[in-house]
N, C-alpha and C. Protein backbone atom coordinates (compact mmCIF):
# COMPACT_ATOMS: atom_id res chain seq x y z
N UNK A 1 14.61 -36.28 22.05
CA UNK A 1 14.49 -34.84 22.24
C UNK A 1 15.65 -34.34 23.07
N UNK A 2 16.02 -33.20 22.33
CA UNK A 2 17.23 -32.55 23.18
C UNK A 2 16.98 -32.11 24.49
N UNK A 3 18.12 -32.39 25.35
CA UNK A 3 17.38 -31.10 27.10
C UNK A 3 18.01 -29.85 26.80
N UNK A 4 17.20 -28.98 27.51
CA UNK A 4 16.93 -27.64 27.74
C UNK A 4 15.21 -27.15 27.66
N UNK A 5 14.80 -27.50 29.02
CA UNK A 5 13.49 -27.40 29.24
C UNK A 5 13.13 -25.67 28.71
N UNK A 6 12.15 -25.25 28.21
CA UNK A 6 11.67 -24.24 28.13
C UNK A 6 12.64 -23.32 26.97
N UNK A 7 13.48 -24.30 26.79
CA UNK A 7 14.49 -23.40 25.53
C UNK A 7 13.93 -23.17 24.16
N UNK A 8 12.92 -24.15 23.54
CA UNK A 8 12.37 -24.19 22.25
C UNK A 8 11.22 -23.65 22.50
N UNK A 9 10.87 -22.92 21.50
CA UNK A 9 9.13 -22.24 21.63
C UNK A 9 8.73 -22.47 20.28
N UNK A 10 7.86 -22.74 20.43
CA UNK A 10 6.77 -23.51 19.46
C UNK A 10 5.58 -22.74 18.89
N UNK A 11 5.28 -22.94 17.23
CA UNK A 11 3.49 -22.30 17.28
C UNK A 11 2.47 -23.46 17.03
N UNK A 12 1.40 -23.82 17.14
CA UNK A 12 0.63 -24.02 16.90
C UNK A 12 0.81 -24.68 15.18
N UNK A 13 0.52 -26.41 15.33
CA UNK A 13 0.52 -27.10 14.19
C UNK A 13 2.01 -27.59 14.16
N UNK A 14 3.27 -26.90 14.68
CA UNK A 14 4.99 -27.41 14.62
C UNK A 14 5.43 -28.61 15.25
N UNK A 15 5.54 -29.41 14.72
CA UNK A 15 6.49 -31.12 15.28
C UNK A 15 7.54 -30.52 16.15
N UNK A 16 7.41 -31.29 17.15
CA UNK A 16 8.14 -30.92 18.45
C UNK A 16 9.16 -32.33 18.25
N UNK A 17 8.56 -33.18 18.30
CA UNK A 17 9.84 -34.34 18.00
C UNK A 17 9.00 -35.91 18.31
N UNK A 18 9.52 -36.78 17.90
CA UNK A 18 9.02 -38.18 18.11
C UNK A 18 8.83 -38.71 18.64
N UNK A 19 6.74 -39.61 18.69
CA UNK A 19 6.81 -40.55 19.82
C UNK A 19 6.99 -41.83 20.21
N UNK A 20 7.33 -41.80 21.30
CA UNK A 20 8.52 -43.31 21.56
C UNK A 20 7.39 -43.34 22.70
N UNK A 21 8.50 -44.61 23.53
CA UNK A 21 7.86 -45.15 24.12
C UNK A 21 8.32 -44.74 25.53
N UNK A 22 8.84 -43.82 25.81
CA UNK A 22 8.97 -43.00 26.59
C UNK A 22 8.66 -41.51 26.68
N UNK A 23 8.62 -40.85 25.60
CA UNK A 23 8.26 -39.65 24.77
C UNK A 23 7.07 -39.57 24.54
N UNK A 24 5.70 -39.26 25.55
CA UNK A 24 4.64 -38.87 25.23
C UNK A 24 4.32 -37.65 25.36
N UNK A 25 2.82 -37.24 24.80
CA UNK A 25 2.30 -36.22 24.49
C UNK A 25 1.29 -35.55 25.74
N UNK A 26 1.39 -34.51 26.28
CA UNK A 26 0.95 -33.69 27.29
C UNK A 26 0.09 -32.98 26.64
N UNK A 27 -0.23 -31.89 27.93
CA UNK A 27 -0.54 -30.96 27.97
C UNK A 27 -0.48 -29.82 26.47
N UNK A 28 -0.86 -29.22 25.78
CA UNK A 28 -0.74 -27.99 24.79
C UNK A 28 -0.06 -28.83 23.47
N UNK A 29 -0.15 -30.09 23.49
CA UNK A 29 0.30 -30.99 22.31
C UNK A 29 -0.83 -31.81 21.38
N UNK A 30 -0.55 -32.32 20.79
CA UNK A 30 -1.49 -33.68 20.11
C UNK A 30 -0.14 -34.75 19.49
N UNK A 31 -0.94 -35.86 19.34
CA UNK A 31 -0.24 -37.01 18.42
C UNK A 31 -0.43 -37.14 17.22
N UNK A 32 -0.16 -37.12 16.06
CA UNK A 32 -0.28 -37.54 14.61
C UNK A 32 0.86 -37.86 14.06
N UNK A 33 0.72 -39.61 13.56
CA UNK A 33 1.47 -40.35 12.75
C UNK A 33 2.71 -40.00 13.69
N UNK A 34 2.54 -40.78 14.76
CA UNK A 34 3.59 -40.73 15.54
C UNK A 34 4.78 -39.67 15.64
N UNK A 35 4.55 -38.74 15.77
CA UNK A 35 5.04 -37.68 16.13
C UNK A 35 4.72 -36.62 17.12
N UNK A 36 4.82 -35.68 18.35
CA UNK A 36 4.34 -34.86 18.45
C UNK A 36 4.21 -33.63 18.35
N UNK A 37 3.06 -32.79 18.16
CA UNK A 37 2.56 -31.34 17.62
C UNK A 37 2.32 -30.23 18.67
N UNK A 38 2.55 -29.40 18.63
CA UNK A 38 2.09 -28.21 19.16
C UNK A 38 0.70 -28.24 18.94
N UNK A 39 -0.24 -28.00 20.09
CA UNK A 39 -1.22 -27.56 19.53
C UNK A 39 -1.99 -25.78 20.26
N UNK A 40 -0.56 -25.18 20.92
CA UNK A 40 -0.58 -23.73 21.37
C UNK A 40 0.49 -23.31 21.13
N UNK A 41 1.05 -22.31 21.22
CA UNK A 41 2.19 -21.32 21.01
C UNK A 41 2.28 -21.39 22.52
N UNK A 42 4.33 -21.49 22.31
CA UNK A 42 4.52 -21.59 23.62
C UNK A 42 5.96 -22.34 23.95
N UNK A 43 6.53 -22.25 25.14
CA UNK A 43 7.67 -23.19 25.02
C UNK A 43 8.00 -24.45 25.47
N UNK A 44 8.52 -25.28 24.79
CA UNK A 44 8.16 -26.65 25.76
C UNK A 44 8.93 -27.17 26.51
N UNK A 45 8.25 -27.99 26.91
CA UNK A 45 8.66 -28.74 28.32
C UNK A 45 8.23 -30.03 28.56
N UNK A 46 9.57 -30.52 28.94
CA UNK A 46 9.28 -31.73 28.93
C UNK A 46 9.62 -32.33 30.43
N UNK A 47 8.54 -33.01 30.97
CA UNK A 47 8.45 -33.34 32.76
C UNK A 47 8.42 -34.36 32.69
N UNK A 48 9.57 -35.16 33.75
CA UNK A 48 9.81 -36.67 33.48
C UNK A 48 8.38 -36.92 34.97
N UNK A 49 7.42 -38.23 34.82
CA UNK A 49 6.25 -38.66 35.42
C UNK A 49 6.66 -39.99 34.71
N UNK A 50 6.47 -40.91 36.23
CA UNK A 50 6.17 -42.56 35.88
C UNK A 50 7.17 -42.85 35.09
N UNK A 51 8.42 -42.33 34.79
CA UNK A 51 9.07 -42.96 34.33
C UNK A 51 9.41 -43.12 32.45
N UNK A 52 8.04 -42.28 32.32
CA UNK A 52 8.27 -41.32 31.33
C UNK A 52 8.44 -40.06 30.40
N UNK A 53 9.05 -39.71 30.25
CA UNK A 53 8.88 -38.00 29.45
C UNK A 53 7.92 -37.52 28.92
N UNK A 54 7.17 -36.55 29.49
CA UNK A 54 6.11 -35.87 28.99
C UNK A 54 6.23 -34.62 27.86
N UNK A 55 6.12 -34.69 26.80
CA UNK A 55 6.04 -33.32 26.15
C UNK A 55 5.39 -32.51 26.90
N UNK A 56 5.34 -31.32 26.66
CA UNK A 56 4.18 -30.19 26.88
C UNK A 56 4.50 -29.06 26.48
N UNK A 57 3.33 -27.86 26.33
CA UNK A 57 3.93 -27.07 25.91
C UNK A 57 2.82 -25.63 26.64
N UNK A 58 4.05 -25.04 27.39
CA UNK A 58 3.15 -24.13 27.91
C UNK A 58 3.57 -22.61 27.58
N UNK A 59 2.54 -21.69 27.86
CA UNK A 59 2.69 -20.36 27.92
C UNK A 59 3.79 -19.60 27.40
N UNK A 60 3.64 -19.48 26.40
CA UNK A 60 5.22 -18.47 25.61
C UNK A 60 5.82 -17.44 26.20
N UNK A 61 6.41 -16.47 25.46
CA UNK A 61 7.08 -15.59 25.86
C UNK A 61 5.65 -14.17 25.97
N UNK A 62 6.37 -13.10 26.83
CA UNK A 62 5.97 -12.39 26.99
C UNK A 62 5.86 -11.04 27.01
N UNK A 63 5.42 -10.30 26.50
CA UNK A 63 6.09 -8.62 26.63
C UNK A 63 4.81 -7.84 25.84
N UNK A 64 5.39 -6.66 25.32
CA UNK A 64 4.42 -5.62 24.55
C UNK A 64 4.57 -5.44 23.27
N UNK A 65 4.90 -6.29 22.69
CA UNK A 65 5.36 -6.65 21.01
C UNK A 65 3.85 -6.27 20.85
N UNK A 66 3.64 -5.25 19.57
CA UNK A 66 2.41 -5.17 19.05
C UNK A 66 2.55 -5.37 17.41
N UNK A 67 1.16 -6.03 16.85
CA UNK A 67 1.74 -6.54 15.18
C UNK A 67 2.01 -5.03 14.56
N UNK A 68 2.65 -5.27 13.49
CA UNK A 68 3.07 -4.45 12.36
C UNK A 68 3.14 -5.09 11.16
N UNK A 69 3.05 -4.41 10.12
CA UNK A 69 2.92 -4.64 8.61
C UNK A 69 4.38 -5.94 8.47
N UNK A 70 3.54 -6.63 7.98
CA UNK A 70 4.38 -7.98 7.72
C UNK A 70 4.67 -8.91 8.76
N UNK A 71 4.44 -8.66 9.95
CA UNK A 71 4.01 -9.84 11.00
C UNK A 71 3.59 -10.77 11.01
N UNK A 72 4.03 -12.22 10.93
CA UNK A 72 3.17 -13.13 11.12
C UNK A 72 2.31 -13.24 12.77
N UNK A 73 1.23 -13.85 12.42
CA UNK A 73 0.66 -13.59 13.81
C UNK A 73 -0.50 -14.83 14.01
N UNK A 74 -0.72 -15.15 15.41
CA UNK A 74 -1.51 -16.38 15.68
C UNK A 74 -2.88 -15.71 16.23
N UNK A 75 -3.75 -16.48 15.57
CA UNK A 75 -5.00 -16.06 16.30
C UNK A 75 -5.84 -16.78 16.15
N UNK A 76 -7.37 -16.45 17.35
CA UNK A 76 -8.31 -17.44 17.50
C UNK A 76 -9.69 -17.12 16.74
N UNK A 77 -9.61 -17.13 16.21
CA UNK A 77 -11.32 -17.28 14.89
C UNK A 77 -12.55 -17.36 16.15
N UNK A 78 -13.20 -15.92 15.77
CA UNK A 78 -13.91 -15.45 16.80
C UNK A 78 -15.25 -15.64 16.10
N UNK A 79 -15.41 -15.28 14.70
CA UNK A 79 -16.59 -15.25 14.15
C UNK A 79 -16.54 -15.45 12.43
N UNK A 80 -17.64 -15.98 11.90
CA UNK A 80 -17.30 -16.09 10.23
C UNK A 80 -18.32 -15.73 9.90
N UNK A 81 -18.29 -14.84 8.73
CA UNK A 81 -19.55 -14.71 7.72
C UNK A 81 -19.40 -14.82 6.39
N UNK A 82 -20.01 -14.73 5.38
CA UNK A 82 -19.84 -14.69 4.44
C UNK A 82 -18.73 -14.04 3.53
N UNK A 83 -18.52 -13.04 4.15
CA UNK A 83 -17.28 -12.00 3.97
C UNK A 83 -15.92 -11.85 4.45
N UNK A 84 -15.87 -12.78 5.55
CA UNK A 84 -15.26 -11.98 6.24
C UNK A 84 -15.07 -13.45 7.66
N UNK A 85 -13.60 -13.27 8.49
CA UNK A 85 -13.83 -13.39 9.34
C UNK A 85 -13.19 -12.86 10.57
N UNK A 86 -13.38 -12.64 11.89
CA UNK A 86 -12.88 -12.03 12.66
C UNK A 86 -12.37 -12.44 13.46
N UNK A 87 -10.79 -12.40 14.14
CA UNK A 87 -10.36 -12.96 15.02
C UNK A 87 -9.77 -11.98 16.05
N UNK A 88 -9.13 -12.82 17.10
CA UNK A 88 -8.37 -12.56 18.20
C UNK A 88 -7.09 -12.65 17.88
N UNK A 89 -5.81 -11.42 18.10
CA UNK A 89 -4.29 -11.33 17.71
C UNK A 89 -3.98 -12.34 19.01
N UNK A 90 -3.40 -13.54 19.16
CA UNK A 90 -3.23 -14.03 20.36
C UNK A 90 -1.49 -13.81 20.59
N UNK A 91 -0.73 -13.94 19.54
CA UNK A 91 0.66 -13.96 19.42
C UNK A 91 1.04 -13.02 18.07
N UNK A 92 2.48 -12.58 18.55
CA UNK A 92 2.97 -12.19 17.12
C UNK A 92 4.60 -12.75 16.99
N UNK A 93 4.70 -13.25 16.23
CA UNK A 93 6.16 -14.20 15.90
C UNK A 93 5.77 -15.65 17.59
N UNK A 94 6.45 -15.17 18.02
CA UNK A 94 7.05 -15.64 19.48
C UNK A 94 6.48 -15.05 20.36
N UNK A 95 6.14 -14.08 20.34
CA UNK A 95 5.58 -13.40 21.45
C UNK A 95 3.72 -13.30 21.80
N UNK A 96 3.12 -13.47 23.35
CA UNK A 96 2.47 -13.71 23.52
C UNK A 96 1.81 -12.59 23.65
N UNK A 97 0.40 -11.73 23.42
CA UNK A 97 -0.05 -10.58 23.87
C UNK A 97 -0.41 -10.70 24.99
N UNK A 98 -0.59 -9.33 25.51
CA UNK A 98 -0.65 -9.29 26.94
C UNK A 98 -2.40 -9.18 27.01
N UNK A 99 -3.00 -8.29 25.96
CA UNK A 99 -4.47 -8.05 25.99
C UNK A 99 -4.17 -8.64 23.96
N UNK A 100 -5.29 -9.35 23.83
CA UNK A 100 -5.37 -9.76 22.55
C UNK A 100 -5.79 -8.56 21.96
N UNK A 101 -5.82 -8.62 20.62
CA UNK A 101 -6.01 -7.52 19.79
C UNK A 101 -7.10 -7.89 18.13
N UNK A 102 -7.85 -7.39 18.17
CA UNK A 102 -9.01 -7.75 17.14
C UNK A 102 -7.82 -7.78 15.64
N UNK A 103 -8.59 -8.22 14.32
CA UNK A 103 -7.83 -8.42 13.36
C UNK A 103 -9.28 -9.08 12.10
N UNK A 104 -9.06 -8.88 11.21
CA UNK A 104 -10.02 -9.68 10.23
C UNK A 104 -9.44 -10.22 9.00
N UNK A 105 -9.92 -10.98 8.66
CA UNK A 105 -9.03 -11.95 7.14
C UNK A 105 -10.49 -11.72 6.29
N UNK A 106 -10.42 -11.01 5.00
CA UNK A 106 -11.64 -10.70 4.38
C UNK A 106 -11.41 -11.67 3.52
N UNK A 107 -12.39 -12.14 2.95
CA UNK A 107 -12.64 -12.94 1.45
C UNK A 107 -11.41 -12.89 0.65
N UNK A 108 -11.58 -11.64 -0.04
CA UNK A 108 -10.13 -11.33 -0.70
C UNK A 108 -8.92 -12.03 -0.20
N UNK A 109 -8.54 -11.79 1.18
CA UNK A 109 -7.46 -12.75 1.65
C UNK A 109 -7.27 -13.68 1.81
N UNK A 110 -8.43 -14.64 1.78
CA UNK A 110 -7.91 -16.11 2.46
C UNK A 110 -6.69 -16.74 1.26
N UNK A 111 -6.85 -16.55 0.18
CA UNK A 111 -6.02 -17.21 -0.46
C UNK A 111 -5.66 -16.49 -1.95
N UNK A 112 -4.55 -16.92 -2.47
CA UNK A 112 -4.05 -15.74 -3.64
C UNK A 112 -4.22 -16.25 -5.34
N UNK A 113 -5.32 -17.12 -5.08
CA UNK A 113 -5.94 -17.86 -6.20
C UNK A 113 -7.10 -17.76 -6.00
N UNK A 114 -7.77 -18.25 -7.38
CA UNK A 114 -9.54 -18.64 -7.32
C UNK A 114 -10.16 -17.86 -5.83
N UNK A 115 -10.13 -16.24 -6.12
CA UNK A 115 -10.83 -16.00 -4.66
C UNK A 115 -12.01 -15.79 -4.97
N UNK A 116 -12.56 -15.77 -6.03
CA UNK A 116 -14.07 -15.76 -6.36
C UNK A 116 -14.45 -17.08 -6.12
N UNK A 117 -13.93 -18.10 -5.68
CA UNK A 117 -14.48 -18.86 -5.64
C UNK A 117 -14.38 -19.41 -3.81
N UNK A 118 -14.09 -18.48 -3.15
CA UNK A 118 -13.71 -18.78 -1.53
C UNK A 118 -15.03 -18.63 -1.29
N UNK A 119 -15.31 -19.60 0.04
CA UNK A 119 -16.57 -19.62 1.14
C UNK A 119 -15.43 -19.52 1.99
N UNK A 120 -15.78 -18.39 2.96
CA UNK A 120 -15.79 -17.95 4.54
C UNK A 120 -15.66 -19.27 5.41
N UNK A 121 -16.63 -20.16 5.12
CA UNK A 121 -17.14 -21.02 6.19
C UNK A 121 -16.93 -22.51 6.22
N UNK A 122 -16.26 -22.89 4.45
CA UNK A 122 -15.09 -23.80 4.39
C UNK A 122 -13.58 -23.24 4.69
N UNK A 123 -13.83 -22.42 4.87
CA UNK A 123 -11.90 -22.19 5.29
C UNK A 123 -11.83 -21.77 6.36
N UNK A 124 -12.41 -21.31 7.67
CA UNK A 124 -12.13 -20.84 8.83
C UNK A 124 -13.58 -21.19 9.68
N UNK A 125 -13.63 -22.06 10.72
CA UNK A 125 -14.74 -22.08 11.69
C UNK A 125 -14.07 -21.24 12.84
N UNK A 126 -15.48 -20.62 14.00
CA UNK A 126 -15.29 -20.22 14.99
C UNK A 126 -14.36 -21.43 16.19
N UNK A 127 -13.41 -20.78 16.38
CA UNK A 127 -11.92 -21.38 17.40
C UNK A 127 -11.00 -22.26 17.13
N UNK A 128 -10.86 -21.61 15.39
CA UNK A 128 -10.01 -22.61 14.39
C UNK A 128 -8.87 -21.47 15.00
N UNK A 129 -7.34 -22.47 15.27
CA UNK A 129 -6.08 -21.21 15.32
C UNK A 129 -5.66 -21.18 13.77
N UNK A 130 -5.44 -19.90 13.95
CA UNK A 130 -4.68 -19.42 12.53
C UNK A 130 -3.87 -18.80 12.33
N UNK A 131 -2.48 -19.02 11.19
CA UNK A 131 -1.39 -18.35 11.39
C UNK A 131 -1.88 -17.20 10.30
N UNK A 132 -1.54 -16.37 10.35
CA UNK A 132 -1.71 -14.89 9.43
C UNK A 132 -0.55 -13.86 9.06
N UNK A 133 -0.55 -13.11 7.90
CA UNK A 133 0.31 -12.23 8.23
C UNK A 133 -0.62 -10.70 7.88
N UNK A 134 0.26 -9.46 8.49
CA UNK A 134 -1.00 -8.11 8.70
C UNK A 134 -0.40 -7.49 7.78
N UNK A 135 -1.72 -7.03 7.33
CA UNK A 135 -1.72 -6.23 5.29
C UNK A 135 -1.38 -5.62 5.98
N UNK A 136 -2.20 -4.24 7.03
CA UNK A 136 -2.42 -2.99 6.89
C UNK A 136 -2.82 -3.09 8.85
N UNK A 137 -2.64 -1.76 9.28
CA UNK A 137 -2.55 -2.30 11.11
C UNK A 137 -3.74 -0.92 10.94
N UNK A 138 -4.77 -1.05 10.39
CA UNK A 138 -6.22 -0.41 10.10
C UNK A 138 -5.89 0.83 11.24
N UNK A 139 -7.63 0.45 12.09
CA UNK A 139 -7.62 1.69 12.93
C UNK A 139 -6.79 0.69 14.11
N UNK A 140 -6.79 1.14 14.92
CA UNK A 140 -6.44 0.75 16.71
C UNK A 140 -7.01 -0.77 17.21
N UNK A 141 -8.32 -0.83 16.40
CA UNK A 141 -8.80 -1.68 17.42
C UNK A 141 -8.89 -3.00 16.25
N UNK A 142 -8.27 -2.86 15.04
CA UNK A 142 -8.66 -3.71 13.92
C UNK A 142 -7.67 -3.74 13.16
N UNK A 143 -7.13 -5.33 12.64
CA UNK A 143 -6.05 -5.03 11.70
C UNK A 143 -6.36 -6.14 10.59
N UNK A 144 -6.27 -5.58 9.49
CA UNK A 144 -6.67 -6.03 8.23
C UNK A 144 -5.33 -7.30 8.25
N UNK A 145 -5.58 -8.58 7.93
CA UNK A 145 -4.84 -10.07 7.64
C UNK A 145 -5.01 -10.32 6.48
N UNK A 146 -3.81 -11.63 6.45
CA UNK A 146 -4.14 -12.45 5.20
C UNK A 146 -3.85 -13.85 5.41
N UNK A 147 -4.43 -15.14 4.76
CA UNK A 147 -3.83 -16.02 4.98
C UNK A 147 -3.45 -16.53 3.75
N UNK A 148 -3.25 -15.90 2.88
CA UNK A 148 -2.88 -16.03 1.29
C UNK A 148 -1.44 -16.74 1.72
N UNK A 149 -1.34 -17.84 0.99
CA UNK A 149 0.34 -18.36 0.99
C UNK A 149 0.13 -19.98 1.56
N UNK A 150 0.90 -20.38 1.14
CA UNK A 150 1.09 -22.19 1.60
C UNK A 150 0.90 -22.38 3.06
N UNK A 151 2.29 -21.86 3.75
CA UNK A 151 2.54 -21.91 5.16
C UNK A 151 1.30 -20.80 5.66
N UNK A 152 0.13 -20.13 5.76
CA UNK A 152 -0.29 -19.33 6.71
C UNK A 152 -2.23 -20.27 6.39
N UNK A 153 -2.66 -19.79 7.25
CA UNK A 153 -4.10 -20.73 7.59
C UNK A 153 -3.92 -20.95 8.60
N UNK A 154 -5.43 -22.27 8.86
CA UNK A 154 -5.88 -23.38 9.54
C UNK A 154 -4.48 -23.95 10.34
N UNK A 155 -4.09 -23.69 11.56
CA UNK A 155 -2.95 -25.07 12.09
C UNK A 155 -3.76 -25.62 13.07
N UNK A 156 -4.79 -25.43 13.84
CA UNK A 156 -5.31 -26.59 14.67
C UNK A 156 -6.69 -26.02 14.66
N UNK A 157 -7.78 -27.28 14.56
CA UNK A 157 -9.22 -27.01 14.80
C UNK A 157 -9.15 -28.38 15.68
N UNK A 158 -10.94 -28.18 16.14
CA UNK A 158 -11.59 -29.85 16.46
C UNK A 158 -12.88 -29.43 15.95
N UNK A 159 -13.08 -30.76 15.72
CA UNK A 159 -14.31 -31.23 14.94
C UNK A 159 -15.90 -30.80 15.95
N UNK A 160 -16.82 -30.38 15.60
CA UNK A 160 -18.14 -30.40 16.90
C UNK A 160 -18.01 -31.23 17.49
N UNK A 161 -17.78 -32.74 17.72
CA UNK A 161 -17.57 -33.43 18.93
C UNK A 161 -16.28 -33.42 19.95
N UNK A 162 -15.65 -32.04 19.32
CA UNK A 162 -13.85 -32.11 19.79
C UNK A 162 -13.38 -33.06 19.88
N UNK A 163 -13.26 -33.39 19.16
CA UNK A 163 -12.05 -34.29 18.44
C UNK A 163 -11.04 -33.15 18.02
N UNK A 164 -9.37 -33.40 18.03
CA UNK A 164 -8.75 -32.41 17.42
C UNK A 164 -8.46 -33.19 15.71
N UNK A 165 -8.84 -31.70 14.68
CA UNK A 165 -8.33 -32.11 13.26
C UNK A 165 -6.75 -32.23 12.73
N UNK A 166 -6.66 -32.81 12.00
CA UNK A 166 -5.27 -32.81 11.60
C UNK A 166 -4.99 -32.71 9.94
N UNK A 167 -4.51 -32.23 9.45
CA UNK A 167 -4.45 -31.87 7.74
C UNK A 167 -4.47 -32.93 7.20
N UNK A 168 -5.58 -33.20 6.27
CA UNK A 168 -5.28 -34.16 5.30
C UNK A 168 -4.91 -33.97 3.76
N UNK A 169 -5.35 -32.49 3.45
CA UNK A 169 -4.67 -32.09 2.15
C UNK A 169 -4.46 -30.33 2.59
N UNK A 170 -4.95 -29.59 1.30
CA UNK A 170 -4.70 -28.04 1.34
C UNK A 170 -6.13 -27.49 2.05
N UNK A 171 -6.67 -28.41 1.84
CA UNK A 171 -8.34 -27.58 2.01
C UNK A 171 -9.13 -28.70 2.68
N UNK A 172 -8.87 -29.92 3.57
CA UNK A 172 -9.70 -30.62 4.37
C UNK A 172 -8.45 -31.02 5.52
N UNK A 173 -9.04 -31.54 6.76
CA UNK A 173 -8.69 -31.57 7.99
C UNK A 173 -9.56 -33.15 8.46
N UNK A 174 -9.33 -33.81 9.05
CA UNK A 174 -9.77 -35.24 9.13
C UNK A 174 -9.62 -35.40 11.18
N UNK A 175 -10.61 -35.96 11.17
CA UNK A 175 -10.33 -36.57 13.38
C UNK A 175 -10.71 -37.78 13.04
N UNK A 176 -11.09 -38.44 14.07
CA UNK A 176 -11.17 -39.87 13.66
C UNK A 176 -13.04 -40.04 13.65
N UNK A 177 -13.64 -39.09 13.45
CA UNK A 177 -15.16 -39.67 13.02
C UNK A 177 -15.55 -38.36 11.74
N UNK A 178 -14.95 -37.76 10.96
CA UNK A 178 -15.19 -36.68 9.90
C UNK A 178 -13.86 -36.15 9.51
N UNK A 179 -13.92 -35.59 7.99
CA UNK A 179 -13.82 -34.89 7.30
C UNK A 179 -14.30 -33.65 6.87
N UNK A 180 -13.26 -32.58 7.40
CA UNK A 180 -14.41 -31.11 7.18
C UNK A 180 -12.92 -30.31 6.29
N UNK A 181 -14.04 -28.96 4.93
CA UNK A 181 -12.80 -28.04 4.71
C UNK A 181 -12.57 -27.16 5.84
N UNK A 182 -11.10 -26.87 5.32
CA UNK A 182 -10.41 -25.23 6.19
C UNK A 182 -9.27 -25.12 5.02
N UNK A 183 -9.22 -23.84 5.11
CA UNK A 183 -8.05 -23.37 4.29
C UNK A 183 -6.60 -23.91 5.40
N UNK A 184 -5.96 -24.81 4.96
CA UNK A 184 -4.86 -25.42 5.75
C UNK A 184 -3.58 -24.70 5.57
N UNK A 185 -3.10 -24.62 6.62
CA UNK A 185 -1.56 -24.14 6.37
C UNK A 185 -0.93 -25.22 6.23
N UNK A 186 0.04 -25.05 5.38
CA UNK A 186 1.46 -26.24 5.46
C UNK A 186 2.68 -25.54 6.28
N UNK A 187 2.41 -26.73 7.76
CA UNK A 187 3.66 -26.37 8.55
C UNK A 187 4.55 -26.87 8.43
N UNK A 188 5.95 -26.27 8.14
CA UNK A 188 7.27 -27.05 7.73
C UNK A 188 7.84 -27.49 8.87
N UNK A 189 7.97 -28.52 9.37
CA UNK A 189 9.21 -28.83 10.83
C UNK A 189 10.79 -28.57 10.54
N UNK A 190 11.01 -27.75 11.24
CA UNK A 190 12.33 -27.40 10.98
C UNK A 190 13.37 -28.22 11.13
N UNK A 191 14.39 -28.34 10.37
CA UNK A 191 15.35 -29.67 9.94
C UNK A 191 16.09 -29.68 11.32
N UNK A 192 16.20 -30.80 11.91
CA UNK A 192 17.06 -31.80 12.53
C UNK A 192 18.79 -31.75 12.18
N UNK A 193 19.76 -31.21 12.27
CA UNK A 193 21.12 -30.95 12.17
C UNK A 193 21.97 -31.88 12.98
């Protein structure tokens, strides 16, 4: 991993870089297939302890960025129903909100295929993060989402025993005692130069 502590900012589900045997995983991270993940939006940091390098990844950037039409945006899955589910705006691009902001991903949106055939409750549980982008910025207190598209969904859940999940295809997530669906995003790690 390159230095410049706090220079890279990260979302939720993004390979931060490889683990060695000095190169472990902290704070706002996870491990899978030897690598480590973001598992918050935020910038990282890496704190040398014992002699080895700690990933981590804390608290992003900050300001009054509010979403707008075509924003991608991070948020925390507050509630699911049949229709519908409702979240928390936690981030938009890079930027962290200062007061979160309500948002909903309806049926229609989760995905841009077979939507007659979407359940609510295989593709999004309550305090699944999800990347989104905003149809329509509704009234004030509500903004119509979508997670239609490869890259937008599911980037980090845990299982009821918290365990954290990790993608095993488009539509299931795996910890080490289950297999559950979510509509998954595919996060690309950005190329190495």
């Amino acid at each position: 991993m390159k230095e410049g502590n706090g220079h890279i900012v990260t979302l939720p589900g993004q390979r931060i870089c490889e683990a060695t045997s000095s190169h472990v995983a902290g704070d706002g991270t996870y491990l899978f297939n030897k690598y480590i993940y973001a598992s918050q939006a935020g910038r990282v940091i890496v704190e040398p302890r014992a002699g080895l390098q700690v990933v981590k990844v804390s608290l992003g950037l900050q300001g009054t960025v509010m979403p707008e039409v075509g924003s991608i945006v991070t948020c925390r899955v507050l509630t699911v129903n049949p229709n519908q589910a409702s979240v928390s705006i936690l981030c938009v691009g890079f930027h962290l909100l200062h007061t979160p902001v309500s948002g909903t991903v309806r049926k229609q949106n989760v995905r841009d295929h077979q939507i007659d055939l979407v359940e609510m409750y295989n593709s999004f549980r309550p305090n699944d993060i999800i990347l989104a982008t905003v149809l329509s910025l509704g009234d004030v207190r509500n903004y119509e989402l979508s997670t239609a598209g490869t890259e937008l969904g599911v980037v980090t859940a845990y299982c009821e025993e918290g365990h954290p999940l990790v993608p095993a295809s488009w539509t299931r997530m795996k910890c080490k005692c289950r297999s559950e669906m979510r509509k998954v995003a595919k996060v690309v790690p950005p190329r190495n130069n």
